[in-house]
C-alpha atoms as a PDB file:
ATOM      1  CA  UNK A   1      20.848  93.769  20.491  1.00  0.00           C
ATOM      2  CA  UNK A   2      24.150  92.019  20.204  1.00  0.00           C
ATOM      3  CA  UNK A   3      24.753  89.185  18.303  1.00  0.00           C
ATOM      4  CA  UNK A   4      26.793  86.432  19.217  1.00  0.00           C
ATOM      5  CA  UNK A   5      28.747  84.381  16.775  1.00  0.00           C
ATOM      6  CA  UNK A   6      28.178  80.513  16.973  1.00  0.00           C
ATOM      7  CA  UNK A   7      31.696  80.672  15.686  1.00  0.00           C
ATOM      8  CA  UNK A   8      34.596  80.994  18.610  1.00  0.00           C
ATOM      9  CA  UNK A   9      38.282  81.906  17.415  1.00  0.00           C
ATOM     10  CA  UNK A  10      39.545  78.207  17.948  1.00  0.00           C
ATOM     11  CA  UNK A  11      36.770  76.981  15.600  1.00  0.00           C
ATOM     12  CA  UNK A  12      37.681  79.969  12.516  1.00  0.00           C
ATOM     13  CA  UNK A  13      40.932  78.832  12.600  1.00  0.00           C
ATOM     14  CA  UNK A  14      39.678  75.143  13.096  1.00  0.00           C
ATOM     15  CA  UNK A  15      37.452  76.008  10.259  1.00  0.00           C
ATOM     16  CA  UNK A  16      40.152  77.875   7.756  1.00  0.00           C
ATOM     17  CA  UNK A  17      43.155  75.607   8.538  1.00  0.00           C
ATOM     18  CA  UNK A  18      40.043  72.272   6.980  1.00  0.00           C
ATOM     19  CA  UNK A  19      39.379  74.838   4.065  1.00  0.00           C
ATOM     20  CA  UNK A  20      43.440  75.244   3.415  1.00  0.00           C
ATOM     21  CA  UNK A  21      43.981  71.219   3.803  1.00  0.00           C
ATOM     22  CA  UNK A  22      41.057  70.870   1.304  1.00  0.00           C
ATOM     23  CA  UNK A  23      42.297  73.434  -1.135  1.00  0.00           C
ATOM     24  CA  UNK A  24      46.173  71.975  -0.853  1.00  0.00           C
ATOM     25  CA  UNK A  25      44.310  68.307  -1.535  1.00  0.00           C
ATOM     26  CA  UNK A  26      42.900  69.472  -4.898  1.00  0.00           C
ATOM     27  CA  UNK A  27      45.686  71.595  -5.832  1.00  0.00           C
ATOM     28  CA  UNK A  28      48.208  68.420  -5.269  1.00  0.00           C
ATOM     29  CA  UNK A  29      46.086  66.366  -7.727  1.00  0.00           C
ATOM     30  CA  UNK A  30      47.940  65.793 -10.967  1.00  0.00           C
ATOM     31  CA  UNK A  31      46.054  67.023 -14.209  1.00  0.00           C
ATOM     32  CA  UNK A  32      45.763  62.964 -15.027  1.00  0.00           C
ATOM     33  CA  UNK A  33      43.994  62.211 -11.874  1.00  0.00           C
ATOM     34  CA  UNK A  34      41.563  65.346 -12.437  1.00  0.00           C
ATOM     35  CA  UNK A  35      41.166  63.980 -15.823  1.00  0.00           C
ATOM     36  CA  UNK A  36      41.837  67.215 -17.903  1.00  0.00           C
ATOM     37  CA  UNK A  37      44.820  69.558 -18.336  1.00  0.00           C
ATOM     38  CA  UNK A  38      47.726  70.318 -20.636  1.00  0.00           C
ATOM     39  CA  UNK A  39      49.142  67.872 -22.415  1.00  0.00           C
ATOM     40  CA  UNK A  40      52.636  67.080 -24.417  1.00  0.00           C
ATOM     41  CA  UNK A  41      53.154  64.723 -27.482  1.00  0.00           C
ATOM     42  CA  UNK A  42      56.691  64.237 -28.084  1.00  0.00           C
ATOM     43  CA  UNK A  43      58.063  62.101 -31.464  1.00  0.00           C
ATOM     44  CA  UNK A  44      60.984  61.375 -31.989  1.00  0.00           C
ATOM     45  CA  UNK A  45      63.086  59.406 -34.792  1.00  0.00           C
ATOM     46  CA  UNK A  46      67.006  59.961 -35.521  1.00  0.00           C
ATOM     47  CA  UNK A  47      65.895  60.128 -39.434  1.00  0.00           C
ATOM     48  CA  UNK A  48      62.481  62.707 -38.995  1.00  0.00           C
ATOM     49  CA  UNK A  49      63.634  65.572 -41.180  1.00  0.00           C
ATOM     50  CA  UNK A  50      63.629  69.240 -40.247  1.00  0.00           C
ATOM     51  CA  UNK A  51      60.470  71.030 -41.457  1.00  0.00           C
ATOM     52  CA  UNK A  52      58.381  68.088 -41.819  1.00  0.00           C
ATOM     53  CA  UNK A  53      54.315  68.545 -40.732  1.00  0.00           C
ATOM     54  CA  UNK A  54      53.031  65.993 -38.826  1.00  0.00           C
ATOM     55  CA  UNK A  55      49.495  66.126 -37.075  1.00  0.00           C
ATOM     56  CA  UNK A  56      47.290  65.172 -34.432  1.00  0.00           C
ATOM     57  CA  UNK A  57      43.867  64.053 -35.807  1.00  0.00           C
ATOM     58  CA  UNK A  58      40.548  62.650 -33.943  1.00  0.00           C
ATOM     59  CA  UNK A  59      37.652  60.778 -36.057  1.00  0.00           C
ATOM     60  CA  UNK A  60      34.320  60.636 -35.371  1.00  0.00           C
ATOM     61  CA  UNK A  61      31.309  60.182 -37.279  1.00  0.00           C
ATOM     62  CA  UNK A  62      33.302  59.273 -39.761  1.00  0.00           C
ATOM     63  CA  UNK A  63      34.834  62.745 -40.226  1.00  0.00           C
ATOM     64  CA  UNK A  64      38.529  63.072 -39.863  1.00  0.00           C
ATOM     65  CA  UNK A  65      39.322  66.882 -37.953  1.00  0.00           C
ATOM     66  CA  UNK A  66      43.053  68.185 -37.032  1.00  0.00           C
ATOM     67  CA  UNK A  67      43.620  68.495 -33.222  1.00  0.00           C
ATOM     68  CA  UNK A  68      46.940  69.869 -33.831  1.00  0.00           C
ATOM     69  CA  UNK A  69      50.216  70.350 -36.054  1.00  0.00           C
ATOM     70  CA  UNK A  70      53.864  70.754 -35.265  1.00  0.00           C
ATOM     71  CA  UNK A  71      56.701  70.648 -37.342  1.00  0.00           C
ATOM     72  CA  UNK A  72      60.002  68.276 -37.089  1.00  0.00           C
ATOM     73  CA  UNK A  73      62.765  70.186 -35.034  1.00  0.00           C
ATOM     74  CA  UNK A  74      66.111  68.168 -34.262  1.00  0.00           C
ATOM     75  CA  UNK A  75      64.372  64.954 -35.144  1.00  0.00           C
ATOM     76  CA  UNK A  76      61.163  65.716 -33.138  1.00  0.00           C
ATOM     77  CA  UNK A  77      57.630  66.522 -33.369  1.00  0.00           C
ATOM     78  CA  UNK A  78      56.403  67.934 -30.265  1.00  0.00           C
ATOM     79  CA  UNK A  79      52.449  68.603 -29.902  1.00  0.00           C
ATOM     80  CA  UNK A  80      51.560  70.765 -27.132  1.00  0.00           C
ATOM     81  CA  UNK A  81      47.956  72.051 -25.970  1.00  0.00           C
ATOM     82  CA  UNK A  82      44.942  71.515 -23.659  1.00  0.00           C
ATOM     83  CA  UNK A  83      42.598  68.173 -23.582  1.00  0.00           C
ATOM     84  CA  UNK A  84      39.094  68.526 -21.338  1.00  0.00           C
ATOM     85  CA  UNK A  85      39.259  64.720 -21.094  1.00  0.00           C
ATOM     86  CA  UNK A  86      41.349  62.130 -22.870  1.00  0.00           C
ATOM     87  CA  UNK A  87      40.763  60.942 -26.144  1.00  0.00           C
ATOM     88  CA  UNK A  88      41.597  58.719 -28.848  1.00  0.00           C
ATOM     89  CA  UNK A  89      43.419  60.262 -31.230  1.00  0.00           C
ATOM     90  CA  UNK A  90      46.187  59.014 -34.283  1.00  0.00           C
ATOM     91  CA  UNK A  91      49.670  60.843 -34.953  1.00  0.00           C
ATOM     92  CA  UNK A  92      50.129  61.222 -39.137  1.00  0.00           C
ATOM     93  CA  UNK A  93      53.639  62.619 -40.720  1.00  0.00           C
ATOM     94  CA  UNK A  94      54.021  64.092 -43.900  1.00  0.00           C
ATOM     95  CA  UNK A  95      55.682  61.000 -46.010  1.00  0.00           C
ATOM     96  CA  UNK A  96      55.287  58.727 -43.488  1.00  0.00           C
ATOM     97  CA  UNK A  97      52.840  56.281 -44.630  1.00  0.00           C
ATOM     98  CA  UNK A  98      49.841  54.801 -41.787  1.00  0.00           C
ATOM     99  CA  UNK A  99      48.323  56.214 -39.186  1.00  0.00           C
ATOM    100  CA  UNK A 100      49.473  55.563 -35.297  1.00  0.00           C
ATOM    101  CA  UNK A 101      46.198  55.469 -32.917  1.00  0.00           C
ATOM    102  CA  UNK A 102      47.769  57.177 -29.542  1.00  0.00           C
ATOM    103  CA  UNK A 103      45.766  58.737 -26.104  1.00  0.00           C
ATOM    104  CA  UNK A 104      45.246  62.295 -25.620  1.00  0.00           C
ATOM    105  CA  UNK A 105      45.824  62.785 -22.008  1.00  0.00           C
ATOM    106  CA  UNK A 106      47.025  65.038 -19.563  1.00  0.00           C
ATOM    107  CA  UNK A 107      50.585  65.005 -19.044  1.00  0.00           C
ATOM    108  CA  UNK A 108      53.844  63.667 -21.022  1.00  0.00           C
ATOM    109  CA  UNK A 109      53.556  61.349 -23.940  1.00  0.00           C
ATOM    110  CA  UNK A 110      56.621  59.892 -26.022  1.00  0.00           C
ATOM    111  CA  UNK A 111      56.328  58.180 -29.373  1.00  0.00           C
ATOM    112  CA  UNK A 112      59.524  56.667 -30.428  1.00  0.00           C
ATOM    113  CA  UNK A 113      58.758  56.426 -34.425  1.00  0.00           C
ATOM    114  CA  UNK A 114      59.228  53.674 -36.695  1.00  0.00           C
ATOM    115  CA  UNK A 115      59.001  55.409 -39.935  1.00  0.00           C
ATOM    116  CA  UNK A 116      59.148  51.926 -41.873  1.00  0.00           C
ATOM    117  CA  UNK A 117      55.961  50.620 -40.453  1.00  0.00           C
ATOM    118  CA  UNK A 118      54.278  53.364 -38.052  1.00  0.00           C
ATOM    119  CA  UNK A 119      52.036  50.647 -36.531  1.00  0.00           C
ATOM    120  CA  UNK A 120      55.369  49.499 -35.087  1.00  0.00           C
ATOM    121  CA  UNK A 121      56.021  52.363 -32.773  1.00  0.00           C
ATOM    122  CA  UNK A 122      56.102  52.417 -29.274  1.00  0.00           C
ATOM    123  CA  UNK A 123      54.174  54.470 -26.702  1.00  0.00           C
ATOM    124  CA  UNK A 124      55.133  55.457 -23.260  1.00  0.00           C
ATOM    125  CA  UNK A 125      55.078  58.170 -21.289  1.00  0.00           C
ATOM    126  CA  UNK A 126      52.013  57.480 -19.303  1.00  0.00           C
ATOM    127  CA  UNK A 127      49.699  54.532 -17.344  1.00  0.00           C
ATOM    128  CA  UNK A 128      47.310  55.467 -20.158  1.00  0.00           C
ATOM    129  CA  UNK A 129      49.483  55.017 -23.814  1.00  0.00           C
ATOM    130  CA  UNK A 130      51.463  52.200 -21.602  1.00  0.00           C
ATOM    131  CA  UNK A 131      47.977  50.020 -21.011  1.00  0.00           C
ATOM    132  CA  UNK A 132      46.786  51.351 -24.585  1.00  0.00           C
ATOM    133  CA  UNK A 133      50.719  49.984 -25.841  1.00  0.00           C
ATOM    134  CA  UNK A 134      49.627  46.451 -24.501  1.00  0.00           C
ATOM    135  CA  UNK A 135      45.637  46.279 -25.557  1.00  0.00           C
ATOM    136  CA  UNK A 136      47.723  46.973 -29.173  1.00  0.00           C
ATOM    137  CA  UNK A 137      50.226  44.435 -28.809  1.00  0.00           C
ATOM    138  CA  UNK A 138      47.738  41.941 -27.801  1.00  0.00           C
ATOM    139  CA  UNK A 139      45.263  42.362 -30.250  1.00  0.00           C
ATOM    140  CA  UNK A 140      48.270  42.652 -32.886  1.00  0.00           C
ATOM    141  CA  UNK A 141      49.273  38.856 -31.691  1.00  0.00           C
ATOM    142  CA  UNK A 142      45.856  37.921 -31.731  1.00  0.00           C
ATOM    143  CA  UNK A 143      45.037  39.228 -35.872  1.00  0.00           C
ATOM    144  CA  UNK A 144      48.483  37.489 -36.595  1.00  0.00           C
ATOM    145  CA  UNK A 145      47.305  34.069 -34.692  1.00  0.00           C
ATOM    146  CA  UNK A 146      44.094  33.873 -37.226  1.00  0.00           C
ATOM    147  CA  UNK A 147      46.122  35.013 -40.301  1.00  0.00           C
ATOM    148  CA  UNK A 148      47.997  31.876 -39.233  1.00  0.00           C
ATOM    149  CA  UNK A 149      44.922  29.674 -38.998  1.00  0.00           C
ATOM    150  CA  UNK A 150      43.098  31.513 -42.286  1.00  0.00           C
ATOM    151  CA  UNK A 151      46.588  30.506 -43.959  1.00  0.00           C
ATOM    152  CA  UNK A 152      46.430  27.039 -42.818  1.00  0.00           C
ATOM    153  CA  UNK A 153      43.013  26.011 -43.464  1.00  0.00           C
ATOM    154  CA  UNK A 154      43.519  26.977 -47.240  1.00  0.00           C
ATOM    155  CA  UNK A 155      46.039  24.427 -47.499  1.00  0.00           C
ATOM    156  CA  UNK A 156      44.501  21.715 -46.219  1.00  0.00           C
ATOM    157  CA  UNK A 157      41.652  23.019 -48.608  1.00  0.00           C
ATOM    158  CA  UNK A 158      43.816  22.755 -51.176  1.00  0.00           C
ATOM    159  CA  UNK A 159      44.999  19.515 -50.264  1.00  0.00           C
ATOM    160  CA  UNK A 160      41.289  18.080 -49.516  1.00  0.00           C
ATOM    161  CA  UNK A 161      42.633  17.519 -45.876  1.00  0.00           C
ATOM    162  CA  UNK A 162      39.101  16.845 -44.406  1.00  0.00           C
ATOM    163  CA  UNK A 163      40.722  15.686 -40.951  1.00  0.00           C
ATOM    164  CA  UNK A 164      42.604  19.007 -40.560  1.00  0.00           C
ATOM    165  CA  UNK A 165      39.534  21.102 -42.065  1.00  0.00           C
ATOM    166  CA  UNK A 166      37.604  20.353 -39.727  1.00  0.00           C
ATOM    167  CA  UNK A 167      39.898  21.090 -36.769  1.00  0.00           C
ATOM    168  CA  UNK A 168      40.815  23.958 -37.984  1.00  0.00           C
ATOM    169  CA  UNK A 169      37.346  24.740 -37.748  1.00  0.00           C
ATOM    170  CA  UNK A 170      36.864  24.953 -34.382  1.00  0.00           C
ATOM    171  CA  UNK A 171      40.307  26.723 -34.139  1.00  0.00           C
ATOM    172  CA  UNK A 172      39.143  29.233 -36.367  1.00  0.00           C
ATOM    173  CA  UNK A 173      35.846  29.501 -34.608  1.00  0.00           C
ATOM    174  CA  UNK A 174      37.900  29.848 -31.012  1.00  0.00           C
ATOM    175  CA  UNK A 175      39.758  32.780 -32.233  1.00  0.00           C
ATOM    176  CA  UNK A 176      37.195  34.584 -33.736  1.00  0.00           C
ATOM    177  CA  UNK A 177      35.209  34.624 -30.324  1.00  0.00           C
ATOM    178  CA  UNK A 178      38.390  35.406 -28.729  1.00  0.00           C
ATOM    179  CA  UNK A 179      39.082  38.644 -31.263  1.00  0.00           C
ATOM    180  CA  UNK A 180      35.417  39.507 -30.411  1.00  0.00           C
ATOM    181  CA  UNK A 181      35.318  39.050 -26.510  1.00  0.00           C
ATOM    182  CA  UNK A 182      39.407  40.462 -26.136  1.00  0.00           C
ATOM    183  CA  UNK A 183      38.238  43.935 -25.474  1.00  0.00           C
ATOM    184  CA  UNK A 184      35.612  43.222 -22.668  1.00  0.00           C
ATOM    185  CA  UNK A 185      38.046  41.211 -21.425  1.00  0.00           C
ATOM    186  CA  UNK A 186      41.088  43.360 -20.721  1.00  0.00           C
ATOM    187  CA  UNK A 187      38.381  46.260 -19.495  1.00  0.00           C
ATOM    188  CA  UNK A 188      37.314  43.543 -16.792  1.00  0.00           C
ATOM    189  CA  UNK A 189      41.531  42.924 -16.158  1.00  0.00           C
ATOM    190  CA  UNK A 190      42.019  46.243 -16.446  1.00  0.00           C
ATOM    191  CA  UNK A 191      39.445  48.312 -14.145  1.00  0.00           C
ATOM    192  CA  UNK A 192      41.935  50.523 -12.777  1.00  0.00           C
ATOM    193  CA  UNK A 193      42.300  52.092 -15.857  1.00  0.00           C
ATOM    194  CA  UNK A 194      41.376  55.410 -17.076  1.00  0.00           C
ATOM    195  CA  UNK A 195      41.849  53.815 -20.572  1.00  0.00           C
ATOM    196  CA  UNK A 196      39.147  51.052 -19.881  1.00  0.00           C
ATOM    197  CA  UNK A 197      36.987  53.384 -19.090  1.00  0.00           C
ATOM    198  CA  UNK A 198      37.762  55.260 -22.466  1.00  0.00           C
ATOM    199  CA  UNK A 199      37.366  51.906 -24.117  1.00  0.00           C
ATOM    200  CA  UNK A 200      33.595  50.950 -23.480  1.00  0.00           C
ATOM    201  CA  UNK A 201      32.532  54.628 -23.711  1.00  0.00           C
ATOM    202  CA  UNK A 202      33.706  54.685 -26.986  1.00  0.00           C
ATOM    203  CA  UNK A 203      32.669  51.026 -27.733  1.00  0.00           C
ATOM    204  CA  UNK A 204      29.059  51.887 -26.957  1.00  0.00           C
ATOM    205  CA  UNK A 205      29.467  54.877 -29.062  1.00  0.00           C
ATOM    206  CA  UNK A 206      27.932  53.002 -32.118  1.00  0.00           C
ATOM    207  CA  UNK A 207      26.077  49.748 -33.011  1.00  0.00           C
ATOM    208  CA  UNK A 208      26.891  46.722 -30.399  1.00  0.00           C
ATOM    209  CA  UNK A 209      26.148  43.338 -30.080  1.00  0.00           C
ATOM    210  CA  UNK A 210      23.613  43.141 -27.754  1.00  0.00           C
ATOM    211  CA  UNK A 211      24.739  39.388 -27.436  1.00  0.00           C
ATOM    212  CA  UNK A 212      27.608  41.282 -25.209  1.00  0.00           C
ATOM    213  CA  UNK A 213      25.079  43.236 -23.151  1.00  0.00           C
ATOM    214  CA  UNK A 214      26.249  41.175 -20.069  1.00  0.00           C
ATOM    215  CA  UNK A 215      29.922  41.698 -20.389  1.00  0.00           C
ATOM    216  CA  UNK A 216      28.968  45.109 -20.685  1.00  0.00           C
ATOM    217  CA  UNK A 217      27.299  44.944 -18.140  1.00  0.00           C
ATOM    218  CA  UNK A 218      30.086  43.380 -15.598  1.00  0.00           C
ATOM    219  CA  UNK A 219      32.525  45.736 -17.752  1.00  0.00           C
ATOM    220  CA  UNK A 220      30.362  48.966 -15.651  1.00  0.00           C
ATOM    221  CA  UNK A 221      30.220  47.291 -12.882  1.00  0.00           C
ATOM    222  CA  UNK A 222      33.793  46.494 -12.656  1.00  0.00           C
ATOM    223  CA  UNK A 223      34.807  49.785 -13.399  1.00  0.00           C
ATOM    224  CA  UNK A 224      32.597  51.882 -10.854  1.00  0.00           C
ATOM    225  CA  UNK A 225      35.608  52.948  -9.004  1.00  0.00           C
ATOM    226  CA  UNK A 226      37.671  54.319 -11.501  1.00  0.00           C
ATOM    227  CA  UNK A 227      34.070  55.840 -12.945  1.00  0.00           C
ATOM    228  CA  UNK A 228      33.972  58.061  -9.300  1.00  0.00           C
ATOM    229  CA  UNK A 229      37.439  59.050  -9.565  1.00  0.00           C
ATOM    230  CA  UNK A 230      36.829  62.463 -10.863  1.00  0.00           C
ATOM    231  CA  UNK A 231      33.857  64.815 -13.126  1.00  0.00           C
ATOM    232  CA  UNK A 232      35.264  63.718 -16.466  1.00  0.00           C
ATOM    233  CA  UNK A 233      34.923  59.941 -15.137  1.00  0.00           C
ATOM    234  CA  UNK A 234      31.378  60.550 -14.006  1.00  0.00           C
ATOM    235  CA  UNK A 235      30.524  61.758 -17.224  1.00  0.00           C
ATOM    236  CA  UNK A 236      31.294  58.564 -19.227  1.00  0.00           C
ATOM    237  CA  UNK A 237      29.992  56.495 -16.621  1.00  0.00           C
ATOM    238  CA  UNK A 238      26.149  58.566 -17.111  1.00  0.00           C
ATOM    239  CA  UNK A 239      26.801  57.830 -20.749  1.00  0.00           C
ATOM    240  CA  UNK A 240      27.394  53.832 -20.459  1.00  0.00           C
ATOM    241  CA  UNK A 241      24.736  53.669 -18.176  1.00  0.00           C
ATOM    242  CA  UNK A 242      22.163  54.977 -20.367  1.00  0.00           C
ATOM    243  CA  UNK A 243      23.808  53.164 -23.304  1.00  0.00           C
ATOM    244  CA  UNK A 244      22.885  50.072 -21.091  1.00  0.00           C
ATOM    245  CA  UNK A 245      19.509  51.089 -20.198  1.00  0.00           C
ATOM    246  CA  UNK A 246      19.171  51.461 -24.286  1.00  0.00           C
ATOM    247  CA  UNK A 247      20.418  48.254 -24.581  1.00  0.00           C
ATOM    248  CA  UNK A 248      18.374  46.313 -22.256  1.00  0.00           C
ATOM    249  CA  UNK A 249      15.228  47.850 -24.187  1.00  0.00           C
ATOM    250  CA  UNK A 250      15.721  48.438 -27.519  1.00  0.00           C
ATOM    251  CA  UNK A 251      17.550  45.743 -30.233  1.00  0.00           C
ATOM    252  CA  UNK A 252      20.191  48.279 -31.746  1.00  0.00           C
ATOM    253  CA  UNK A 253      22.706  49.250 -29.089  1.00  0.00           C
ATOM    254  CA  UNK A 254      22.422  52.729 -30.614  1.00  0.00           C
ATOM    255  CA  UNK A 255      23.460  55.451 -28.558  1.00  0.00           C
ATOM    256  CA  UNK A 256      24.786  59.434 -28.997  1.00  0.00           C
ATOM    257  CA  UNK A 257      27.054  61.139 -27.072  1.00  0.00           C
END
């Protein structure tokens, strides 16, 4: 008996030249987009010596581990592997005193060191360290804002000032809901961002409020597009979900990734 294909030429070649698009599509997506890929950490200061370490390290749990370790060529560190989804890491350098809190993510990264004060150095490279560059700067100005108020209320304690005590007060009290809201807030002006994303996942990672559980909640929300952007995405998205399902029934915000 002969069998006849439901499959005429015209429709295989229909049928191959859809498969081809497809697999042009996915190969055209950068490793950022797909959310995992090779990666490149470049440092650089004029004054970085030759044969200095310097290091990539990750906490969690309260354990510090080594993600990786170059050493200063030509006044540069340059870090080089493979991430399966970005991360929050910190770049250390032997001598250099601090810690700088940077991005893991697929793609270039630049760090253009201040070796005076390493919390002064600048990311770029990336829509990632660039949006993670201005959450810093932000809540930098913010910290400095209630030093400023902290400072000026123990004068006017000093001074029995009652009047300005108890303005600065309220001040005081504005800017410490402001410190403690600032990260929901520039997730919900900042849903396009893979770092937003990053942010609340991590966030929920340990004890939280539950007095935030509905900024949380319009953080999610807010960020369901970016969460369907790729596998890596979906991931963190299953894990805030449940965090908020954990939330909504339970008093400790506790959740494990």
């Amino acid at each position: 008996m002969t069998v006849i294909s439901p499959f005429k030429p015209k429709n295989l070649i229909a049928i191959a030249c859809i498969a081809l698009t497809s697999m042009v599509f996915q190969s055209c997506k950068s490793d950022a987009e797909r959310g995992f890929g090779p990666y490149t950490i470049t440092v650089e200061n004029d004054s970085l010596l030759d044969g200095v370490r310097g290091f990539i390290t990750k906490q969690k749990m309260g354990q510090k581990t080594i993600v990786d370790s170059a050493i200063v060529a030509q006044n540069k560190l340059i870090f080089t592997g493979h991430c399966d989804s970005i991360q929050l890491a910190a770049l250390e350098i032997n001598g250099v005193r601090g810690r700088f809190p940077t991005i893991i993510v697929p793609g270039s990264t630049y760090i253009a060191l201040n070796k005076d004060t390493i919390s002064e150095s600048v990311l770029s490279g990336n829509k990632v360290n660039e949006d993670f560059m201005r959450y810093k700067m932000d809540t930098q100005a913010n910290s400095a804002q209630m030093r400023a108020i902290s400072m000026a209320m123990r004068e006017a304690r000093a001074t029995e000032n009652t009047a300005a005590i108890d303005s600065l007060i309220t001040v005081y009290q504005e800017g410490v809901n402001t410190i403690r809201e600032y990260p929901y807030d520039f997730i919900l002006k900042n849903t396009d961002s893979d770092l937003s994303l990053l942010m609340l996942d991590e966030m929920l990672a340990g004890k939280t409020n539950p007095a935030m559980l509905e900024k949380i909640k319009s953080c999610y929300e807010g960020l369901l597009a970016i969460i369907g952007k790729n596998e890596i995405n979906k991931r963190r998205g299953e894990r805030i979900k449940s965090a908020i399902a954990l939330m909504e029934n339970t008093d400790t915000g506790l959740y494990n990734q």
